[in-house]
Protein backbone atom coordinates (compact mmCIF):
# COMPACT_ATOMS: atom_id res chain seq x y z
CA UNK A 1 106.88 99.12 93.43
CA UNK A 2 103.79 100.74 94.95
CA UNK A 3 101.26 98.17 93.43
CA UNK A 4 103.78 95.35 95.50
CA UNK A 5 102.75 96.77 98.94
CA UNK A 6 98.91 96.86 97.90
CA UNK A 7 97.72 93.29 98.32
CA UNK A 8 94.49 92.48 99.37
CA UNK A 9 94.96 89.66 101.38
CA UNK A 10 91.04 89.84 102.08
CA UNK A 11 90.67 88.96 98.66
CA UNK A 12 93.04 86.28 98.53
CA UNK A 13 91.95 84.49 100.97
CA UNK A 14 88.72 84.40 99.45
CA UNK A 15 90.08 83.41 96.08
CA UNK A 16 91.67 79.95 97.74
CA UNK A 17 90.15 76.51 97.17
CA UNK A 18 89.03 75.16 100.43
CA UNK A 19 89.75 71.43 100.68
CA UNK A 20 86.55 69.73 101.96
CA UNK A 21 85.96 67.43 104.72
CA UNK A 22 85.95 63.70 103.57
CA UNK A 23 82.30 62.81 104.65
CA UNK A 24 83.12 59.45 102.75
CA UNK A 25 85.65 58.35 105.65
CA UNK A 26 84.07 59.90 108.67
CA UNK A 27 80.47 58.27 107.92
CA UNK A 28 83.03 54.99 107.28
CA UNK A 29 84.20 55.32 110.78
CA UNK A 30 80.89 56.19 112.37
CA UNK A 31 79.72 53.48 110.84
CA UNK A 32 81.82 51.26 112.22
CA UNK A 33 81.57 52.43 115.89
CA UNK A 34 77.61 51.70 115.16
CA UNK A 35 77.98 48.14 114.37
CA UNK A 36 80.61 48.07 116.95
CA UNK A 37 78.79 49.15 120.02
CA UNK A 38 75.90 47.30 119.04
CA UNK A 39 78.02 44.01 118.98
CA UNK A 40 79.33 44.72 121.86
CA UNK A 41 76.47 45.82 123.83
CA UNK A 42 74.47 42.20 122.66
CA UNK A 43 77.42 40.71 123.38
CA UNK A 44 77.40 41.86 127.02
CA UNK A 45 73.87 41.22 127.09
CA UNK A 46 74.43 36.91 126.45
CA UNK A 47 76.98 37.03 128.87
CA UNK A 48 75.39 38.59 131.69
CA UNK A 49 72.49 37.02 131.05
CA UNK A 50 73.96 33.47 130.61
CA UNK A 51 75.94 33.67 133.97
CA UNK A 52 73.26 34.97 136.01
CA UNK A 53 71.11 31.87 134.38
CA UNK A 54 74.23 29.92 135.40
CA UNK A 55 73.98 30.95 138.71
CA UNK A 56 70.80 30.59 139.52
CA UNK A 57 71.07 27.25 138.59
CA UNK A 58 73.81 26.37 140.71
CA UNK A 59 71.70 27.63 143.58
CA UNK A 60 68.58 25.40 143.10
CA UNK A 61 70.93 22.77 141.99
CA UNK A 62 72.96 22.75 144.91
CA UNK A 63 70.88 24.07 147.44
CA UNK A 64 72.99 26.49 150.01
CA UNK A 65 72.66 25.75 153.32
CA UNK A 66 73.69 29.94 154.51
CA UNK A 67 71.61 32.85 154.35
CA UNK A 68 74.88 34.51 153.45
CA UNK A 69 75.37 31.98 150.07
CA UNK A 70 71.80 33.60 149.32
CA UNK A 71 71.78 36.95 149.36
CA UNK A 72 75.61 36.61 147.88
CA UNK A 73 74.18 34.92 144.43
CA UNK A 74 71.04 37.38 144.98
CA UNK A 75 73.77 40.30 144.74
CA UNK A 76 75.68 39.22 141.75
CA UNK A 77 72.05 38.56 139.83
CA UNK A 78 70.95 41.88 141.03
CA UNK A 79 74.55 43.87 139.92
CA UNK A 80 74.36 41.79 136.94
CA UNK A 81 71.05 43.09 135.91
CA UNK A 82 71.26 46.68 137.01
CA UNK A 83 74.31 47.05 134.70
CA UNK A 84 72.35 45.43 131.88
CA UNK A 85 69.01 47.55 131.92
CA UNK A 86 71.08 50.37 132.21
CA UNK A 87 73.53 49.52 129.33
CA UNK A 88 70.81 48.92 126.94
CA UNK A 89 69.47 52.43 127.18
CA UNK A 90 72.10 53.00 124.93
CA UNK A 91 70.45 50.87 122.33
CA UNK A 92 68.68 53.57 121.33
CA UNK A 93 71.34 55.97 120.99
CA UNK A 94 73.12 53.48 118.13
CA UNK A 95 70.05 52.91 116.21
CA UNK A 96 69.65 56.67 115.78
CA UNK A 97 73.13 56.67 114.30
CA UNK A 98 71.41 56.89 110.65
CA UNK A 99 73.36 57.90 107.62
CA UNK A 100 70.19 60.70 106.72
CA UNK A 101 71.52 62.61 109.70
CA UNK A 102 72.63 66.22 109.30
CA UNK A 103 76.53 66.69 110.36
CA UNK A 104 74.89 68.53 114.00
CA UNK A 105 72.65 65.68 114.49
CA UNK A 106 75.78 63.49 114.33
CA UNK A 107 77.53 65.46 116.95
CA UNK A 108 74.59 65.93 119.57
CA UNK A 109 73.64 62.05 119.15
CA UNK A 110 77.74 61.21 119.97
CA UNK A 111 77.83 63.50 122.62
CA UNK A 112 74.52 61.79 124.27
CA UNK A 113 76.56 58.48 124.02
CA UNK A 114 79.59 59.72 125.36
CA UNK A 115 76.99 61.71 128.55
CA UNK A 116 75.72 57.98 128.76
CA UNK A 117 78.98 55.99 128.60
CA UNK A 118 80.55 57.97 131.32
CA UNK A 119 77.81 57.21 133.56
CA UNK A 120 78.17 53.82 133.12
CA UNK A 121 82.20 54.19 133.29
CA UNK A 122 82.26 55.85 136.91
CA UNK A 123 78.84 55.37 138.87
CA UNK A 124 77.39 52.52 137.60
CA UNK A 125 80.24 50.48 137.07
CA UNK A 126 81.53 51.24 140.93
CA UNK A 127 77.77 49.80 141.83
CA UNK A 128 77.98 47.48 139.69
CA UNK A 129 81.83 46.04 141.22
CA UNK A 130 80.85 46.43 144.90
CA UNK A 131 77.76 44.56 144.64
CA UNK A 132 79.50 41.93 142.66
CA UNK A 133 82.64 41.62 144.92
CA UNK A 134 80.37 41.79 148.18
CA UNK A 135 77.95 38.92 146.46
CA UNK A 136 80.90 36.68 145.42
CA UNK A 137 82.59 37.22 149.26
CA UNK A 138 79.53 36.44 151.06
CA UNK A 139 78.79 33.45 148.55
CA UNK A 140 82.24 32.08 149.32
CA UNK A 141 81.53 32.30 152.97
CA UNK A 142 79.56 28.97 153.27
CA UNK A 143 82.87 27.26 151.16
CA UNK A 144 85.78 28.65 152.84
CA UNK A 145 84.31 27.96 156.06
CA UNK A 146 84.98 24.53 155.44
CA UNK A 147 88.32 24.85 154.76
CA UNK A 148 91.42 25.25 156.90
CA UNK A 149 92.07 28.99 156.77
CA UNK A 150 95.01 28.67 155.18
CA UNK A 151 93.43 27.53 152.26
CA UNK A 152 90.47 30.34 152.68
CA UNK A 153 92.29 33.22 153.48
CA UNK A 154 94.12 32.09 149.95
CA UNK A 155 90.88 31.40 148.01
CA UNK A 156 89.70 35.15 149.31
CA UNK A 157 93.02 36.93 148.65
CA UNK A 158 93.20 35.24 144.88
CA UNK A 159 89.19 36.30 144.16
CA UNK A 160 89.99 40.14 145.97
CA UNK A 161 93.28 40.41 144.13
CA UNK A 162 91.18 39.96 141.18
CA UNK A 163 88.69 41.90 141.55
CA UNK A 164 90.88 45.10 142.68
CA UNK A 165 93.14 43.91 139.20
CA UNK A 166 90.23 44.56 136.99
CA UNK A 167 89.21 47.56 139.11
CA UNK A 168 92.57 49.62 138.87
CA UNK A 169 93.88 48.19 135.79
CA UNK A 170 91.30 46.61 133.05
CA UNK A 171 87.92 48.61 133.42
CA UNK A 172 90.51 51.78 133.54
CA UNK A 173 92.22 50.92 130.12
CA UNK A 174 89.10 49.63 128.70
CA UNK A 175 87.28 53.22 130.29
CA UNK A 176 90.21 55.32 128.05
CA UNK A 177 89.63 53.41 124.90
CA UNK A 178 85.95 53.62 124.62
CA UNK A 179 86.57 57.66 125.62
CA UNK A 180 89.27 58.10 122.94
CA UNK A 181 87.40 56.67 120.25
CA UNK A 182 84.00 58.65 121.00
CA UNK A 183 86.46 61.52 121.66
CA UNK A 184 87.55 61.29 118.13
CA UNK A 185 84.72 61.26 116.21
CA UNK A 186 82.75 64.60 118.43
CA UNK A 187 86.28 65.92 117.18
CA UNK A 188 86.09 65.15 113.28
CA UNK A 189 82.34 66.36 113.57
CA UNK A 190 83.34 69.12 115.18
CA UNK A 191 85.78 70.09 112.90
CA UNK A 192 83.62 69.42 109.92
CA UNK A 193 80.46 71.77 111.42
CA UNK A 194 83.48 74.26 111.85
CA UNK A 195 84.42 74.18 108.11
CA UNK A 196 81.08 73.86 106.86
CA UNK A 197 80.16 77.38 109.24
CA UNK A 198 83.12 78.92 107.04
């Protein structure tokens, strides 16, 4: 009866088979947010770049009479490219994604993406949407003041409604799924540096 109240739960604990982390599914997943990110990030790259070619031709093409038309295509060039050299310094950050890394490597590289990304989710992209909503209202200035107002005060409340609709609701929703997917994996490495410390 003595012997029962002896354990040595020291030594038991010891004795138990740790289950290891599945490296196989993590790198899988990490991986996949590589190829991903890099997708995306080229894919932003021909858009932007397209529509600011796109734009510039409609301005030699067309020829604007205002200064306002101008320095309203001028704007949405200049967000356009702002957001674009800063969105590729992230390039870098998903070519070092390399499957030689060490498990800390992993984490510190996702965390520099996620230091990056958040930047780009709050500062840059409220630059980026000002300059872009003032260049496409002082653009539309030269148009809508040919129209009756009627028909401009429309045009402008359609193109503001817009913009405030992918302001408050889109880049928000896109914001939280790019942060709970990064979130994830700095959680799975962190849990796997945690049972690889024990």
């Amino acid at each position: 009866m003595d012997n029962d109240n002896n354990i040595d739960f020291k030594d038991l604990w010891k004795k138990q088979s740790i289950s290891q982390p599945d490296m196989t599914d993590l790198l899988a997943r990490i991986n996949k947010f590589k190829k991903t990110s890099l997708r995306c990030l080229w894919l932003t790259n021909i858009l932007l770049l397209a529509t600011s070619a796109f734009i510039a031709f409609i301005w030699f093409y067309y020829q604007p009479q205002f200064v306002s038309t101008k320095i309203g295509i001028v704007l949405v060039i200049l967000a356009m490219l702002i957001y674009l050299m800063v969105y590729n310094k992230l390039l870098g950050n998903y070519k070092n994604i390399d499957a030689n890394q060490t498990n800390q490597e992993y984490l510190q590289n996702l965390i520099l993406i996620k230091k990056k990304q958040n930047f780009m989710q709050t500062k840059l992209m409220t630059l980026y949407f000002v300059l872009l909503t003032l260049g496409i209202c002082l653009y539309m200035y030269e148009y809508a003041s040919r129209m009756k107002p009627l028909m401009a005060i429309l045009i402008y409340g359609m193109t503001l409604f817009w913009m405030l609709f992918n302001w408050f609701y889109i880049h928000p929703k896109q914001t939280r799924k790019q942060q709970e997917k990064i979130n994830s994996l700095i959680e799975k490495f962190e849990d796997v540096n945690h049972q690889l410390e024990l």
